[in-house]
Protein backbone atom coordinates (compact mmCIF):
# COMPACT_ATOMS: atom_id res chain seq x y z
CA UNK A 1 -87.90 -5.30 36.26
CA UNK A 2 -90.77 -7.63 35.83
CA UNK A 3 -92.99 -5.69 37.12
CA UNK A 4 -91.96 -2.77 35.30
CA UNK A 5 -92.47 -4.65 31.94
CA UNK A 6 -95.94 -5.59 32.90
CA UNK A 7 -96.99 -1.62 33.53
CA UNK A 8 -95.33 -0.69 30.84
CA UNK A 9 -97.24 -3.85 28.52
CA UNK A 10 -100.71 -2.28 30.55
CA UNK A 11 -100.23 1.16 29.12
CA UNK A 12 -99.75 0.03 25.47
CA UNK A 13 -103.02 -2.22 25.59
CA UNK A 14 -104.92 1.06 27.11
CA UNK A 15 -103.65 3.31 24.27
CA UNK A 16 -104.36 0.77 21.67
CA UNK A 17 -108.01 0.28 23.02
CA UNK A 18 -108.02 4.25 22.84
CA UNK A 19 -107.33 4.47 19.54
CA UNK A 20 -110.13 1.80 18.08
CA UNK A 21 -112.57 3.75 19.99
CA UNK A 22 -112.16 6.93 17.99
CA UNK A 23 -111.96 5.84 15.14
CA UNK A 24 -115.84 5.81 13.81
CA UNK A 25 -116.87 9.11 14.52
CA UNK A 26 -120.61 9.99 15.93
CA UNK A 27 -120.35 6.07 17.35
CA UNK A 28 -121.54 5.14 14.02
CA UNK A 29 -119.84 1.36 12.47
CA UNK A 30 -121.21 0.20 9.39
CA UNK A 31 -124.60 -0.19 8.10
CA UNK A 32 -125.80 -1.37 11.08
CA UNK A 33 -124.65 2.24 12.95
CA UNK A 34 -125.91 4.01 10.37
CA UNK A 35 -129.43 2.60 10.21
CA UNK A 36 -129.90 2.49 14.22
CA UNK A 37 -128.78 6.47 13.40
CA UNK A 38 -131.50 6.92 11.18
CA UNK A 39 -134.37 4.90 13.35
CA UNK A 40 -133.28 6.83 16.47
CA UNK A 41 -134.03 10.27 14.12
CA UNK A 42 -137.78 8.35 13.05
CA UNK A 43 -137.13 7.45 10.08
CA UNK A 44 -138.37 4.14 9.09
CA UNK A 45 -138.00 1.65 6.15
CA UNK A 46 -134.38 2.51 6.08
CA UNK A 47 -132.50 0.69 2.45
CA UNK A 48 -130.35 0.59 0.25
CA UNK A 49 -127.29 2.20 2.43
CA UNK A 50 -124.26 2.82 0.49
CA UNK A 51 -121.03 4.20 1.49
CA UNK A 52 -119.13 6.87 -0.53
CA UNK A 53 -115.48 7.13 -1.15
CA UNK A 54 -116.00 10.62 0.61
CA UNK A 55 -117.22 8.74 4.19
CA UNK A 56 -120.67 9.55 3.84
CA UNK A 57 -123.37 7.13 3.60
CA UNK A 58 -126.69 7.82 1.40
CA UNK A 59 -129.47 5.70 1.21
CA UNK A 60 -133.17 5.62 0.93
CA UNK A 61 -135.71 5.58 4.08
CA UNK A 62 -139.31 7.10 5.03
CA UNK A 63 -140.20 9.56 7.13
CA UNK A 64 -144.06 10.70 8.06
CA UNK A 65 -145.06 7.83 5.27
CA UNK A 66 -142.83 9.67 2.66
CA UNK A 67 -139.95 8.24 0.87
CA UNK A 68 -136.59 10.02 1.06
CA UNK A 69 -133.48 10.01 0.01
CA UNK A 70 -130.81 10.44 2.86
CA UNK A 71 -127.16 11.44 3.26
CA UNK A 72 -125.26 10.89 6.47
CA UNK A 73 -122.41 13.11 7.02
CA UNK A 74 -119.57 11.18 9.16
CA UNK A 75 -120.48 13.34 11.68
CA UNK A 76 -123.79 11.94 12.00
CA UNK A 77 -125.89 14.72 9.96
CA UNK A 78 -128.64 13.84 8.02
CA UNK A 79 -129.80 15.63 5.03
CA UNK A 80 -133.07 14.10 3.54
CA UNK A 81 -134.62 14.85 0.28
């Protein structure tokens, strides 16, 4: 019985831990995702990140030495202008 409880306790933790993991799509979490997003894509100076009630993020940051404004979709698109 014991040792039922305990693989039954085992599967419950795994499921839990399955279900934070999906939870920020693209891998982003917070600024901090977002940002690493944007440096990975070469943009540079990256500020001012804001999220919107709608999940996506917009902020400013400069690419080839140009300022931009930036949107990040939750799935991890950017749209710069």
């Amino acid at each position: 019985m014991r040792t039922l409880l305990l693989v039954l306790a085992a599967v419950g933790f795994a499921g839990a831990a399955e279900a934070q993991s999906k939870s920020a799509p693209g891998g982003m979490m917070g600024t901090a995702g977002v940002k690493t997003h944007l440096e990975a894509l070469h943009y540079k100076d990256v500020r001012d990140l804001r999220r919107g009630p709608d999940g996506q993020w917009v902020g400013n940051a400069t690419q080839g030495n140009v300022p931009k404004m930036v949107t990040i979709a939750p799935d991890g698109t950017v749209i710069a202008r």
